[in-house]
Protein backbone atom coordinates (compact mmCIF):
# COMPACT_ATOMS: atom_id res chain seq x y z
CA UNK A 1 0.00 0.00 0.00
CA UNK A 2 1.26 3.42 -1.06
CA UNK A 3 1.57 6.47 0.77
CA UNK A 4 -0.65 8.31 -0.45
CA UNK A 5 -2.96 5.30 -2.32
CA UNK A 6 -5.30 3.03 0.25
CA UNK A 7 -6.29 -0.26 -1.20
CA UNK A 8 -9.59 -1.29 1.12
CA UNK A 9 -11.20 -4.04 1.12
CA UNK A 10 -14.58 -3.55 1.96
CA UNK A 11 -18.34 -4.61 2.41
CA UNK A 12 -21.13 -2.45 1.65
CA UNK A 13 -25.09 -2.19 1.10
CA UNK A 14 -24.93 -1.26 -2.62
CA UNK A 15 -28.64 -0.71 -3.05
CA UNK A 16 -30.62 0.13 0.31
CA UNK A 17 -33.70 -0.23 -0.79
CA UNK A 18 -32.98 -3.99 -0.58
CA UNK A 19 -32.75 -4.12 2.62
CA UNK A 20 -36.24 -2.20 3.33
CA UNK A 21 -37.67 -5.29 1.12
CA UNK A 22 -35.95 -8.31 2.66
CA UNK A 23 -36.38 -7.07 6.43
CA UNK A 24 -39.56 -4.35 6.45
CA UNK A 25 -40.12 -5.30 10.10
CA UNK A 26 -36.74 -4.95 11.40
CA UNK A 27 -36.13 -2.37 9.30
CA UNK A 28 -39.17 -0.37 10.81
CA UNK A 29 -37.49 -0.93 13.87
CA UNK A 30 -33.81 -0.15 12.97
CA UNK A 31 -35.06 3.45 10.95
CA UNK A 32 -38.24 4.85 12.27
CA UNK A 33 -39.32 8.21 11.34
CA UNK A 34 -38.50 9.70 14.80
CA UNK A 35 -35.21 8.35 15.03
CA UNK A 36 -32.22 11.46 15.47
CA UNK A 37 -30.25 11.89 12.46
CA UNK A 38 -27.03 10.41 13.10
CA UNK A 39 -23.95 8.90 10.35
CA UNK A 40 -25.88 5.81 11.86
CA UNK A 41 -29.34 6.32 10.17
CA UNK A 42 -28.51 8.58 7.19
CA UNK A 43 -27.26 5.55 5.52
CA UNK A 44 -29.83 2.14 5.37
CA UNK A 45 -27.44 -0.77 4.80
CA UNK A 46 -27.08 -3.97 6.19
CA UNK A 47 -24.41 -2.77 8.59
CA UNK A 48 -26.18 0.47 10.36
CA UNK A 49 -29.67 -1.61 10.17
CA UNK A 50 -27.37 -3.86 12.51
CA UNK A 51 -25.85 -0.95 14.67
CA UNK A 52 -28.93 0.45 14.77
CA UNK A 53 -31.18 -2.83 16.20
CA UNK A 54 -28.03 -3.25 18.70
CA UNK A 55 -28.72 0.55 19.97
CA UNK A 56 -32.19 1.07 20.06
CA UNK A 57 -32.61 -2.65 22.07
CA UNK A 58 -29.57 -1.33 24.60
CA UNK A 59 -31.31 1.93 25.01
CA UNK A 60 -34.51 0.53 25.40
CA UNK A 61 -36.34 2.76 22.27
CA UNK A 62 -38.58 -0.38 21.41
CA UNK A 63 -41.08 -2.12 22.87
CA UNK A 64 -40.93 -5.26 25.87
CA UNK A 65 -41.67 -7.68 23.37
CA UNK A 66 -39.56 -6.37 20.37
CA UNK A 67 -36.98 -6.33 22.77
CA UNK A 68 -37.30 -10.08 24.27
CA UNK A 69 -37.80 -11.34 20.82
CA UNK A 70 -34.20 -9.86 19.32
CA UNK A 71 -32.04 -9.41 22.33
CA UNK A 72 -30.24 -12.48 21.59
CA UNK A 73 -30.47 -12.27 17.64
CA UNK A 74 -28.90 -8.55 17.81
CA UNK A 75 -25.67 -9.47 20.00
CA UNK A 76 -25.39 -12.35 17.39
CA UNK A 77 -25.78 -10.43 14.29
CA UNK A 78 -23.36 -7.49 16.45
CA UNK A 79 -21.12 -10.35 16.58
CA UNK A 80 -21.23 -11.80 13.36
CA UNK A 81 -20.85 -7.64 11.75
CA UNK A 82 -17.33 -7.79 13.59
CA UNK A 83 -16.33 -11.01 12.23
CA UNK A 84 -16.92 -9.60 8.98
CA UNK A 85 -15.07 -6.89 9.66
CA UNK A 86 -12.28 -8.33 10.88
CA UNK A 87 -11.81 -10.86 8.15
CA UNK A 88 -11.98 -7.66 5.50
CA UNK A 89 -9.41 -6.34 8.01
CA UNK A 90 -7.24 -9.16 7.65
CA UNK A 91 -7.55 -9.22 3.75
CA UNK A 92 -9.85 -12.86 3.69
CA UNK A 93 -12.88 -11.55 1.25
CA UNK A 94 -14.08 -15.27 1.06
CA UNK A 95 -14.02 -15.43 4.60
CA UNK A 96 -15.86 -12.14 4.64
CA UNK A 97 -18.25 -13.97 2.11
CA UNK A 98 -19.27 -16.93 3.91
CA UNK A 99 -20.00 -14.73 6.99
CA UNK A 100 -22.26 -12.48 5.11
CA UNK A 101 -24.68 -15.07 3.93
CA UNK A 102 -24.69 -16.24 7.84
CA UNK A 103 -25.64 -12.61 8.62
CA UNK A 104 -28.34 -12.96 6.06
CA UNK A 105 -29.73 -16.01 7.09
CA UNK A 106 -29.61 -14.90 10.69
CA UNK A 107 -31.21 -11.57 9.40
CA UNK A 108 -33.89 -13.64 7.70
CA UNK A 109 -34.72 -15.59 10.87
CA UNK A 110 -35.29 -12.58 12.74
CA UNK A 111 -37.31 -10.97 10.32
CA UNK A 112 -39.64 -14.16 10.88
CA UNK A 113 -39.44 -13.58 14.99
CA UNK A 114 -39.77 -9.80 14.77
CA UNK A 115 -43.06 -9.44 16.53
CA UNK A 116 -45.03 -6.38 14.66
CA UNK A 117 -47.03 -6.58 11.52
């Protein structure tokens, strides 16, 4: 790597709007309306609909039962997000991979527990 030139390798949400499709009910959760404008909730990834579940669960900002339901899923998918980063970090992409379609598939299963319409 250059002085000047970073190489990265990264992961990112390239279109949003997938997201709000394959998790609407987390997603409601993760971005409501009310919910403070912050570098966490301008963007609607993968990745900040993760930071943001993990934050508005700690801080209690959802309801009892939303908060039963993905208490345990959250400090999984939390988990799984730094796994991901780490194997980026450590230059393993198909590492990275693999981990992502966990995250999905753990996504997916929570989207099915998620307990509002």
């Amino acid at each position: 790597m250059g002085k000047i030139l970073q190489i990265r390798v990264m992961a990112y949400t390239y279109d949003e709007g997938d997201v709000l499709k394959a998790w609407p009910k987390l997603s409601a959760i993760a971005f409501p309306e009310h919910y403070p404008a912050s570098p966490v909730s301008t963007r609607k990834g993968v990745f900040e609909l993760i930071d943001s579940l993990v934050d508005q669960i700690r801080f209690d900002m959802v309801d009892t039962s939303v908060k039963q339901a993905l208490s345990a899923g959250t400090d999984d998918l939390k988990d799984l997000k730094t796994r991901i980063e780490q194997a980026l970090a450590d230059w393993n992409p198909q590492q990275a991979n693999k981990l992502s379609d966990d995250l999905e598939q753990m996504l997916d299963e929570l989207e099915k527990e998620t307990p509002i319409p």
